[in-house]
Protein backbone atom coordinates (compact mmCIF):
# COMPACT_ATOMS: atom_id res chain seq x y z
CA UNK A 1 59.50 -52.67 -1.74
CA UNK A 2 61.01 -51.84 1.38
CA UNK A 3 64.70 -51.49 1.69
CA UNK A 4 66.87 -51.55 5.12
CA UNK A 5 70.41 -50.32 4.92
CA UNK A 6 72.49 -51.51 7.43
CA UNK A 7 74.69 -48.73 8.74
CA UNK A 8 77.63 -50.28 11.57
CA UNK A 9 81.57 -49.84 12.26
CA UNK A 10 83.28 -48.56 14.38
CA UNK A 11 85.53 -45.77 12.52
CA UNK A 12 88.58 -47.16 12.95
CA UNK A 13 89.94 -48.20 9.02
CA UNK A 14 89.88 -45.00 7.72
CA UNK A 15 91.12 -42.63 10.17
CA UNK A 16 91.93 -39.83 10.81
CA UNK A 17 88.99 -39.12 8.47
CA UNK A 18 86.55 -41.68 10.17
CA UNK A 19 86.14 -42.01 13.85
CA UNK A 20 83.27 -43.24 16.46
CA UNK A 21 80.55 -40.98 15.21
CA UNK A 22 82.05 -40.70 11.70
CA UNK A 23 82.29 -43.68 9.81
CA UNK A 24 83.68 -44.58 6.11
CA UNK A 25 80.25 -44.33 4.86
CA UNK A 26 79.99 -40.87 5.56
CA UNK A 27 83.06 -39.66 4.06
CA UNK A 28 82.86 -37.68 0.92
CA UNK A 29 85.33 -38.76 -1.52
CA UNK A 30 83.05 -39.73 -4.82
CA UNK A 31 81.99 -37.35 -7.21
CA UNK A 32 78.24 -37.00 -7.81
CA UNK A 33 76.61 -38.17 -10.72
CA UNK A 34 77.34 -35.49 -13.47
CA UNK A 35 79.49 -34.08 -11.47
CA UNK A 36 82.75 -36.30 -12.92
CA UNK A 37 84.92 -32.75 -13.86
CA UNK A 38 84.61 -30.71 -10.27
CA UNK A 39 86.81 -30.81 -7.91
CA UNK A 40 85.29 -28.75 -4.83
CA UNK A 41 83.99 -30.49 -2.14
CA UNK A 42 80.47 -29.47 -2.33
CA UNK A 43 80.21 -31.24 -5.69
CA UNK A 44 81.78 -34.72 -3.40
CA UNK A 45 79.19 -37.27 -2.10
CA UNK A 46 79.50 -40.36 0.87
CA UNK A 47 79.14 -43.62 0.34
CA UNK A 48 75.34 -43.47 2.17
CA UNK A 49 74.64 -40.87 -0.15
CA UNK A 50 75.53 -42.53 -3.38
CA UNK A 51 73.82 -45.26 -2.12
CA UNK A 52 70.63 -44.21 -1.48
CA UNK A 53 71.00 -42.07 -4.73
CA UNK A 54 71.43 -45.50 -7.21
CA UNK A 55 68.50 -47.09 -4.69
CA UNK A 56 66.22 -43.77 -6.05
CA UNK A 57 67.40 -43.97 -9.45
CA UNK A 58 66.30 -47.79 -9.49
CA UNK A 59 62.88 -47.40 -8.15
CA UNK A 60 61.66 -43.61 -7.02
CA UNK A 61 59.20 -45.45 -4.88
CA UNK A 62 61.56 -47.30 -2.83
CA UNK A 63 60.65 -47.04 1.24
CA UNK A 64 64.64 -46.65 2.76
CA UNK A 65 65.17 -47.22 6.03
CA UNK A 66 68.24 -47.47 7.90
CA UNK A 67 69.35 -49.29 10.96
CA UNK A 68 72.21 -47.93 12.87
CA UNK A 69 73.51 -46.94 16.37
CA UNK A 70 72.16 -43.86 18.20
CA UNK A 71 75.85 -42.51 17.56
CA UNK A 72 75.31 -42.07 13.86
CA UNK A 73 71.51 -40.59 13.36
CA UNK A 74 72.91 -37.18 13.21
CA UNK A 75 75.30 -37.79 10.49
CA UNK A 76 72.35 -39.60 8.87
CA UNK A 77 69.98 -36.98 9.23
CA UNK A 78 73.05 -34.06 7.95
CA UNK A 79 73.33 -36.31 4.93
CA UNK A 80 69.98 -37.92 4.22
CA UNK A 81 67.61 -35.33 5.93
CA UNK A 82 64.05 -36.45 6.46
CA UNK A 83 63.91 -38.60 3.03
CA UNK A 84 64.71 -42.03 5.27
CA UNK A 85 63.47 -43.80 8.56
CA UNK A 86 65.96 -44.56 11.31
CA UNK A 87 65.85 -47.45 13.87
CA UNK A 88 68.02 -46.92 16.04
CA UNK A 89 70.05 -49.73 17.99
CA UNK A 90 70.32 -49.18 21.95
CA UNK A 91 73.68 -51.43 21.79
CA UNK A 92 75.66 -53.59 18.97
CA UNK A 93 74.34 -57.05 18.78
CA UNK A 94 75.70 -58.30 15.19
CA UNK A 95 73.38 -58.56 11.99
CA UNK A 96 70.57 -60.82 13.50
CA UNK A 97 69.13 -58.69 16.19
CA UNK A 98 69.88 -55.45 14.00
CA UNK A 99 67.56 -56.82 10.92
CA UNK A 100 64.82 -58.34 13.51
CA UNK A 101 64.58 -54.62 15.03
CA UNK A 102 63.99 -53.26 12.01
CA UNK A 103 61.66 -55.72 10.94
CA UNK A 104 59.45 -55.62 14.02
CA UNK A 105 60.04 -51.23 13.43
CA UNK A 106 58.82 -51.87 9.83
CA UNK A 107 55.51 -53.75 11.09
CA UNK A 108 55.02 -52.69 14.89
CA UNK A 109 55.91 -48.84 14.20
CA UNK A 110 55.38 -48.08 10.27
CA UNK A 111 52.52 -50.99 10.12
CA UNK A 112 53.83 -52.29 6.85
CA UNK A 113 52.01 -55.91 6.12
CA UNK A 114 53.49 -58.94 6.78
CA UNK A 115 53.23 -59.67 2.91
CA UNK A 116 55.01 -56.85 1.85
CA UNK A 117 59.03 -57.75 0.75
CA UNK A 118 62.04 -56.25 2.78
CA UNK A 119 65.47 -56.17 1.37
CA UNK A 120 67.89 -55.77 3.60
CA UNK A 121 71.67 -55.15 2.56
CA UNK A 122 74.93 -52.99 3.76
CA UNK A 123 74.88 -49.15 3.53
CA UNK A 124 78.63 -48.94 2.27
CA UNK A 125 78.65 -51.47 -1.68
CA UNK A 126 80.60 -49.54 -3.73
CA UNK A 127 78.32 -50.84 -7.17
CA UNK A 128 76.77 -49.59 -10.46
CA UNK A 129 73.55 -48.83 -10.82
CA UNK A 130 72.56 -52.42 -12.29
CA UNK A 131 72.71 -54.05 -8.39
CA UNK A 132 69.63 -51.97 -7.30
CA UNK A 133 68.11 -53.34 -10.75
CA UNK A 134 68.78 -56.51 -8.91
CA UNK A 135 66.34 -56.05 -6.37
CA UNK A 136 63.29 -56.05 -8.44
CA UNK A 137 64.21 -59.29 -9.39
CA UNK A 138 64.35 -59.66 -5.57
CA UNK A 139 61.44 -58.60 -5.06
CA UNK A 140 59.53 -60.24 -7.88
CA UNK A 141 61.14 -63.68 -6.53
CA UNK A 142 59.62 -62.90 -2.82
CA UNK A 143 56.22 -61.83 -3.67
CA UNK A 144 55.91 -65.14 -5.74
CA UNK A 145 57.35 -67.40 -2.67
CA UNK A 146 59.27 -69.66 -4.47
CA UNK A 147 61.71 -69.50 -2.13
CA UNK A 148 61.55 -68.50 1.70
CA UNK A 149 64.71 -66.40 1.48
CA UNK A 150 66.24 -65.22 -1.75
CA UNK A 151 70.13 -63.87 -1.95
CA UNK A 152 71.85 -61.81 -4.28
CA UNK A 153 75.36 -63.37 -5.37
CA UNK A 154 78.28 -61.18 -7.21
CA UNK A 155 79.66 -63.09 -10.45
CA UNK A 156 83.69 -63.62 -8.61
CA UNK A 157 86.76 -62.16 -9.92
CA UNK A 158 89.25 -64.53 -8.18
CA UNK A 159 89.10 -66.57 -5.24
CA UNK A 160 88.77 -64.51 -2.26
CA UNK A 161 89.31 -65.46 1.57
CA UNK A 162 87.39 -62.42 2.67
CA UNK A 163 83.50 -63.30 1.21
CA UNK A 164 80.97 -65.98 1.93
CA UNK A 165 80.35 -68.26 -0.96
CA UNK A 166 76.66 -69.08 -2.20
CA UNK A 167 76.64 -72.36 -4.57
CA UNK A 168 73.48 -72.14 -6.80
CA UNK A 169 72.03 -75.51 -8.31
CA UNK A 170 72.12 -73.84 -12.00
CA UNK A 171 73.70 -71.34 -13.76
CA UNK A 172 70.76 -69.60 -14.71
CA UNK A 173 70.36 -65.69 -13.59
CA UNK A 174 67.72 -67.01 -10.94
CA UNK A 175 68.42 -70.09 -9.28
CA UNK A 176 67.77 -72.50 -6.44
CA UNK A 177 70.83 -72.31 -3.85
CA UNK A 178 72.81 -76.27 -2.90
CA UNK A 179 74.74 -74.70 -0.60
CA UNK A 180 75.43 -71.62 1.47
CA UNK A 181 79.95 -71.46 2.63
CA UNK A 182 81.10 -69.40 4.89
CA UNK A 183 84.68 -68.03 4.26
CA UNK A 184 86.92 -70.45 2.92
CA UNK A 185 90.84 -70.42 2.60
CA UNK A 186 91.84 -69.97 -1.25
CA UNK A 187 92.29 -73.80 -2.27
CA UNK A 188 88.66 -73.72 -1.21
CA UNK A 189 87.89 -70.82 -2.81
CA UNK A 190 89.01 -71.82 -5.96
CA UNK A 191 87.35 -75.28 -5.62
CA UNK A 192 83.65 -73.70 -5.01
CA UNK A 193 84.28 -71.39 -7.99
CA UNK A 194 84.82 -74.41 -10.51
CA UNK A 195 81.17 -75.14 -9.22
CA UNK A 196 79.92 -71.72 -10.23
CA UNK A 197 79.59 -70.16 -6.81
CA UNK A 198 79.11 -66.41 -6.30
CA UNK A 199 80.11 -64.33 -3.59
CA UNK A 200 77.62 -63.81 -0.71
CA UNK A 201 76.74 -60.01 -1.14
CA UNK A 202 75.16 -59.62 2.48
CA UNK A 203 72.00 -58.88 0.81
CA UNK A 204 68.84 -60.78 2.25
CA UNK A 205 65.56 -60.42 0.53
CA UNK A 206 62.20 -62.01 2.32
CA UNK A 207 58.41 -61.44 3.32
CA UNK A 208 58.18 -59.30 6.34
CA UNK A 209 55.96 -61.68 7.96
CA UNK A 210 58.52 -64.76 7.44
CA UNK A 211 61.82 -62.45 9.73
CA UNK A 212 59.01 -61.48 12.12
CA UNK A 213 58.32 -65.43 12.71
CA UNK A 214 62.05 -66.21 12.99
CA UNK A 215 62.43 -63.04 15.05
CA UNK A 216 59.77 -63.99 17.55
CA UNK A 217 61.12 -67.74 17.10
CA UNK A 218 64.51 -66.68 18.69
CA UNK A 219 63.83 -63.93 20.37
CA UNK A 220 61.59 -63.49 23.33
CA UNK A 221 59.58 -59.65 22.67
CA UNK A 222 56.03 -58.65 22.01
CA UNK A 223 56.66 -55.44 19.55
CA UNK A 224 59.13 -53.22 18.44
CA UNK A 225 59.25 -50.65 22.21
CA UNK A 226 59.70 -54.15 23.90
CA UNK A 227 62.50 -55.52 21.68
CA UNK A 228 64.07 -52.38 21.94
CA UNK A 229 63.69 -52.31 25.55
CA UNK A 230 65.61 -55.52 26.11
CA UNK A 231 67.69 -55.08 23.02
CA UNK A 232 71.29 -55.74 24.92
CA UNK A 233 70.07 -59.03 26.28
CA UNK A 234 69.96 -60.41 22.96
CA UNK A 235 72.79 -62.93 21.92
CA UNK A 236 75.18 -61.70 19.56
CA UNK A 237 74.47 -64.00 16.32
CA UNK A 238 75.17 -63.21 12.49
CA UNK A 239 72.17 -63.23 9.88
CA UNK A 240 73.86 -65.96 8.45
CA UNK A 241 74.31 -68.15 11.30
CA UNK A 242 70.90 -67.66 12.83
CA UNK A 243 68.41 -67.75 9.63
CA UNK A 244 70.73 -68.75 6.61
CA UNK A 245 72.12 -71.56 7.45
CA UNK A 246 69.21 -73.19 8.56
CA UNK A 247 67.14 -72.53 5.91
CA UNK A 248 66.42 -75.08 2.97
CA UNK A 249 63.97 -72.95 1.03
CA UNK A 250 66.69 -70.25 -0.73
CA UNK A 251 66.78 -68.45 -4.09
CA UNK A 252 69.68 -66.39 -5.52
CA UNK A 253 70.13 -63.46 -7.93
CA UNK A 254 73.26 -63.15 -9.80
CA UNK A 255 74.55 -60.26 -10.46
CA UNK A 256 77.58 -59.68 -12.88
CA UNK A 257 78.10 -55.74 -12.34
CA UNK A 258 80.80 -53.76 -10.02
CA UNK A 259 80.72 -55.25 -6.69
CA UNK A 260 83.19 -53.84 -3.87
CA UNK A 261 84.10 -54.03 -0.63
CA UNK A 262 85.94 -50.64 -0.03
CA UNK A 263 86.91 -51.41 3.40
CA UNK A 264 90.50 -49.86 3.50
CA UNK A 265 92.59 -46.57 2.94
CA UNK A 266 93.91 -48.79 -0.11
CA UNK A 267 90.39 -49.66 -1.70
CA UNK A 268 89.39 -46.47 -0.94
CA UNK A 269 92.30 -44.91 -2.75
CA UNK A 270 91.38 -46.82 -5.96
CA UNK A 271 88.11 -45.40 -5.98
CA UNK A 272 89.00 -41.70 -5.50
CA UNK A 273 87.98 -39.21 -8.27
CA UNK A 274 90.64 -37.41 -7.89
CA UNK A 275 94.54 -38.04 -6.51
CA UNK A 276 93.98 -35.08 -4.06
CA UNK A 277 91.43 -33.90 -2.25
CA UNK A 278 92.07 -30.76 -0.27
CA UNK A 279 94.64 -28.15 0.27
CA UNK A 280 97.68 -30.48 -1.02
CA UNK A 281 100.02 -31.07 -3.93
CA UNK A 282 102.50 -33.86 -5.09
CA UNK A 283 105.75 -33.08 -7.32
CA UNK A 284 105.93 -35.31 -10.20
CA UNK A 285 108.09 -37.82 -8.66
CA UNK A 286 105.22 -38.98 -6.94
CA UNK A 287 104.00 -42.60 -7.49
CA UNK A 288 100.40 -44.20 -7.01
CA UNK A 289 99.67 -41.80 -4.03
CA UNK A 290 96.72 -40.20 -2.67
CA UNK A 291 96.20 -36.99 -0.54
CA UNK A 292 93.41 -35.75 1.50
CA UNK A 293 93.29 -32.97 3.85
CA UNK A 294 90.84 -31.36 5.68
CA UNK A 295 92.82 -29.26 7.73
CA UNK A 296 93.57 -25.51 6.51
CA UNK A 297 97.08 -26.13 5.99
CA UNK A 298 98.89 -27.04 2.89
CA UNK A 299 100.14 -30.33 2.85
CA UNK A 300 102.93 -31.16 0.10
CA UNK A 301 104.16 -34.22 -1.00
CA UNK A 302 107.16 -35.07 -2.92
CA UNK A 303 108.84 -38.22 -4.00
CA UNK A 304 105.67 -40.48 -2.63
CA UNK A 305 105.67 -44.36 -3.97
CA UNK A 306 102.81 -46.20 -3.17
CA UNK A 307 101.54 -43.61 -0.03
CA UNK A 308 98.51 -42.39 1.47
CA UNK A 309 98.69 -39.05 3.24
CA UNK A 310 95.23 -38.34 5.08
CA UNK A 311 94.88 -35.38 7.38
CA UNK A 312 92.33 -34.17 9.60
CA UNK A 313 91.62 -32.32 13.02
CA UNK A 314 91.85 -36.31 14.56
CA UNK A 315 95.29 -36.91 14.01
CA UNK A 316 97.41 -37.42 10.52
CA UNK A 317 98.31 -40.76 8.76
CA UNK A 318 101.31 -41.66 6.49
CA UNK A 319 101.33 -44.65 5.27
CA UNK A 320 102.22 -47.12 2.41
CA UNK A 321 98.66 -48.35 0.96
CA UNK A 322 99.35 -51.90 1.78
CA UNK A 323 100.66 -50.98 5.40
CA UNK A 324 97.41 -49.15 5.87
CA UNK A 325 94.71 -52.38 5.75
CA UNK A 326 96.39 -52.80 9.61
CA UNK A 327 96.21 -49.89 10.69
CA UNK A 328 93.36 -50.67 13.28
CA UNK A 329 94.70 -52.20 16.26
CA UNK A 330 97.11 -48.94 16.36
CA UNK A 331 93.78 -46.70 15.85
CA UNK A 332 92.80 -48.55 19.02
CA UNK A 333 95.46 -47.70 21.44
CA UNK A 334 95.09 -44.32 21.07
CA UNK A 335 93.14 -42.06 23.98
CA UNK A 336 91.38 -39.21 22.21
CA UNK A 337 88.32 -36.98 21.56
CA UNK A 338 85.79 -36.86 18.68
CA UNK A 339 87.46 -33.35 16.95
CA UNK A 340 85.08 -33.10 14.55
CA UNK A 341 81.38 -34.53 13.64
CA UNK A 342 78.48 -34.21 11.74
CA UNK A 343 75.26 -33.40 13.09
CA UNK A 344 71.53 -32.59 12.41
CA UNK A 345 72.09 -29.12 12.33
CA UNK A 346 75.42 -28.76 11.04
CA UNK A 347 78.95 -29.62 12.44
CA UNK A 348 81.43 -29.11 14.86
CA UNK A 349 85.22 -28.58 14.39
CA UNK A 350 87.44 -28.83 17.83
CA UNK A 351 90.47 -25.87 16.86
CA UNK A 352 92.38 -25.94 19.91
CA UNK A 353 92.21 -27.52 23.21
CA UNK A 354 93.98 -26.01 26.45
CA UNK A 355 94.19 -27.03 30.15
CA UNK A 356 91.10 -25.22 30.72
CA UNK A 357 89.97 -23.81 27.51
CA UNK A 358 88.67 -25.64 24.06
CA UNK A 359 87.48 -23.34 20.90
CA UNK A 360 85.42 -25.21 18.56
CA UNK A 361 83.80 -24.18 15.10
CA UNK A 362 80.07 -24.89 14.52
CA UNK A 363 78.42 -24.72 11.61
CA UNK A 364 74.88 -24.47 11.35
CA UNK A 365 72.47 -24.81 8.16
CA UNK A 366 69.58 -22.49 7.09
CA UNK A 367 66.66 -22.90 9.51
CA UNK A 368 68.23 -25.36 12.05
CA UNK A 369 69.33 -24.91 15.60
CA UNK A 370 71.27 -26.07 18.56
CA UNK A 371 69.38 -27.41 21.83
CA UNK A 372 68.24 -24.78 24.43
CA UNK A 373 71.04 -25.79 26.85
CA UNK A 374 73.21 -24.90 30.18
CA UNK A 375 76.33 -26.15 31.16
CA UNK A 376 77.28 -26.22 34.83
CA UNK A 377 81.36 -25.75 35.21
CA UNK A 378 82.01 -23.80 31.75
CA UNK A 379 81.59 -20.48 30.64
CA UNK A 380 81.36 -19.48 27.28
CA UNK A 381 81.82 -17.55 23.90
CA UNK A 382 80.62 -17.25 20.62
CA UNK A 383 81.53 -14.98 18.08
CA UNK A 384 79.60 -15.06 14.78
CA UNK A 385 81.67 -15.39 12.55
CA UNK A 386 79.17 -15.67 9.13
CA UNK A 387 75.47 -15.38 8.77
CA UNK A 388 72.41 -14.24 11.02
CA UNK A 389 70.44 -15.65 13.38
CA UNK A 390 68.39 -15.78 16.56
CA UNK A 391 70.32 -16.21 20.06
CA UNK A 392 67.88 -17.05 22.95
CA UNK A 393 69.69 -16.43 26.34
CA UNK A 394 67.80 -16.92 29.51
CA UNK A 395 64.63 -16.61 27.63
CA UNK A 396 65.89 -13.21 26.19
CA UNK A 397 65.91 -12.90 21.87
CA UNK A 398 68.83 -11.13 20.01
CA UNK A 399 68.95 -10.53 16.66
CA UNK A 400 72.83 -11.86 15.88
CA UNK A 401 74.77 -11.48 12.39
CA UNK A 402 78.50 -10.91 11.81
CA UNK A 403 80.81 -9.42 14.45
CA UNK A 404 78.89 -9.98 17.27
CA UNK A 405 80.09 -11.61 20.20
CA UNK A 406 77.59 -12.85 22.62
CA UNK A 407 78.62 -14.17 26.49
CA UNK A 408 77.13 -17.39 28.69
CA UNK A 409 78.73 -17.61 32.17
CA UNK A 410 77.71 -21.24 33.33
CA UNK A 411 74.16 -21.81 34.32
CA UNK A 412 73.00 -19.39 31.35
CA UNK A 413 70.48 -21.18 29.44
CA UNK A 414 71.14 -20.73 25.24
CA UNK A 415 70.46 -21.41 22.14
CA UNK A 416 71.19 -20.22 18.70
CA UNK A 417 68.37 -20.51 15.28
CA UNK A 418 70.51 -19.80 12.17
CA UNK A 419 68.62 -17.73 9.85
CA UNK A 420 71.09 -18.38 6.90
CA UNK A 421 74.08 -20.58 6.92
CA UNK A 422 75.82 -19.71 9.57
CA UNK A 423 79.61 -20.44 11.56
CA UNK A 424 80.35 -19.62 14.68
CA UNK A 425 84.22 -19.43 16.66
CA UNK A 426 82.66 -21.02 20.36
CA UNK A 427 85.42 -20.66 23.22
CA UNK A 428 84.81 -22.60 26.61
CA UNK A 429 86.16 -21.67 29.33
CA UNK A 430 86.00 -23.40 32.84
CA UNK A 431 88.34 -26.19 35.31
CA UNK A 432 85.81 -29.16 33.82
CA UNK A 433 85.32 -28.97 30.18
CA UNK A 434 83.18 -32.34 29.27
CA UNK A 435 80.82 -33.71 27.00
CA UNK A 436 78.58 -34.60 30.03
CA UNK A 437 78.45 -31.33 31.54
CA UNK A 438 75.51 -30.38 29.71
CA UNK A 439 71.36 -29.64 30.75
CA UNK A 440 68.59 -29.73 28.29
CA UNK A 441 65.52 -27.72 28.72
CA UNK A 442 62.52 -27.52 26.84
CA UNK A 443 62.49 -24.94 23.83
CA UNK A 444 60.98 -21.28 24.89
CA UNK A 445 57.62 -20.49 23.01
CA UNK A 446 57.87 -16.89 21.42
């Protein structure tokens, strides 16, 4: 069974904690399993996490891969490591073209069989354990071909404007589907649940070889290096409009468990382990509210009703919970830099930024390493400020630990390999601090 996680958004709901390269589904704000009476953040996991944790505790042999922009592999890779494949998207093109890339990656690049099932479904469902059980009636359902396409519908709480609605012929656990809705008003709603729909869980289960057919069908490639090549002329269609709709031959799984869309600071907020994360406290006046803070600051709160307080080095928000579901258009007008992100090697933390001057904190894990790099209009700084490592300047080795202070006028090729875990104070200096100002050379053999 192959499973593709599909891993979008645009970081906007949940700031200040989320952002372009940060998105809700790698914030950590849910305990790990066991780990219900901690409260450090070490002992938090993200919603990518947790998910591919339940997907593991389902079925150990489960092949994970997820499909996401090039601006989130490194916050996959920090999170996930090496235990998941990536296909990247060169540009957003809606849930069509993402799921044909990765099923043409799936055959073209990891030669899995046309026969073999694929499951594809969001990185971000806040569920128990029981919806990954799901998929192995998913899977048993595709490798019989019954059905073309089989879905997985949650058993509905109320009628909702904000899901699809799948309307199976029976009421059995496995049924044939009568009709596939896209999102109604509530009089609808509540019409299609007297008929014993079940909200459309985004999750798509199907025989590799029958996507690659539709792919190739409405999509004009020859493998995966070609689709990917001419990725940003493809039309910008949904899964459902493109293949569901269309399609006659559909099963459906129900599934009766937790099911939840946490796509707001208030949903979010429901789900927290814990009323505060971070440095923070609340006097006992305080009302269904939530802190979190990642700053090193105290933040206290007193007399709260109904708030969120979230602080981080991207801004601060105060807000009533309900208030807070609009908070995107506002996230939009603002004109700022990425202060803090999540990479493949560690992280980066933006301090303090002058007229010609930024300091940053970097983090690196055990064994990892920044690119061998030169910047043209900056100089720079680093003092090490934990650990020991390896800096690399010009081709040059030095032994670094704690204290030392190392210099890199511009054009100075560097590099830093952390021995242990390692963070580092970096201070540019220069008229033209940018992301852009940056050369990458090949690493020096030693």
């Amino acid at each position: 069974m192959h499973i593709v996680l599909l891993s979008g958004g645009s970081g906007k709901r949940l700031w200040p904690l989320s952002n372009d390269v940060r998105s809700k589904q790698f914030i950590k704000m849910f305990h790990k399993d066991g780990a219900e009476n901690t409260t450090g953040s070490d002992d938090l996991e993200s919603m990518v996490q947790r998910v591919y944790r339940q997907i593991k505790e389902a079925d150990d042999t489960a092949d994970v891969t997820i499909a996401t922009s090039r601006h989130q592999v490194s916050a996959i890779r920090n999170q996930l490591g090496d235990k998941v494949s990536v296909c990247v998207e060169p540009a957003r093109r809606d849930t069509f073209p993402a799921i044909a890339l990765a099923a043409s990656f799936l055959h073209y690049e990891k030669n899995i069989s046309r026969d073999d099932t694929v499951i594809v479904c969001p990185v971000d469902p806040y569920v128990d354990r029981e919806y990954f059980e799901c998929f192995k009636e998913l899977d048993k359902m595709t490798s019989e071909g019954t059905y073309s396409l089989n879905l997985m519908g949650a058993e509905p709480t109320y009628p909702s404007e904000k899901y699809g609605y799948i309307i199976p012929n029976s009421k059995d656990h496995m049924s044939s589907v009568k009709e596939f809705k896209e999102k109604p008003d509530v009089e609808t709603a509540t019409k299609y649940l007297e008929e014993g729909a079940l909200w459309n869980c985004g999750v798509f289960a199907f025989k590799l070889g029958y996507l690659l057919d539709k792919a190739h069908e409405l999509l004009d490639f020859e493998d995966f290096n070609d689709l990917s090549k001419h990725y940003e002329d493809a039309k910008k269609i949904s899964f459902d409009y493109a293949v569901v709709e269309h399609e006659s031959s559909i099963g459906v799984v129900r599934y009766d468990g937790q099911w939840k869309d946490i796509g707001s600071w208030n949903t979010f907020a429901e789900e927290m382990p814990d009323k505060i994360i971070g440095n923070a406290q609340m006097d006992d006046t305080c009302e269904d509210s939530n802190i979190v803070n990642e700053l090193n600051v105290p933040i206290l709160g007193m007399g709260l009703k109904h708030m969120i307080v979230a602080a981080s080095n991207d801004g601060i928000l105060i807000s009533d919970k309900t208030q807070s579901s609009y908070i995107k258009p506002f996230v939009e007008k603002m004109d700022q830099d990425i202060r803090y992100a999540e990479k493949s090697w560690g992280s980066f933390t933006v301090i303090d930024v002058q007229p010609e001057a930024m300091t940053i904190r970097v983090e690196l894990k055990p064994s990892h390493k920044l690119n061998y790099h030169s910047h043209e209009h900056r100089d720079e700084v680093w003092t090490i400020m934990t650990g020991e490592g390896v800096v690399i300047l010009d081709g040059k080795r030095r032994d670094v630990s704690e204290g030392d202070v190392i210099r890199m006028p511009a054009g100075c090729k560097h590099t830093v390999i952390a021995k242990t875990h390692m963070k580092i104070i970096e201070v540019q200096m220069g008229h033209e601090i940018t992301v852009e100002d940056k050369i990458k050379y090949p690493f020096p053999g030693f």
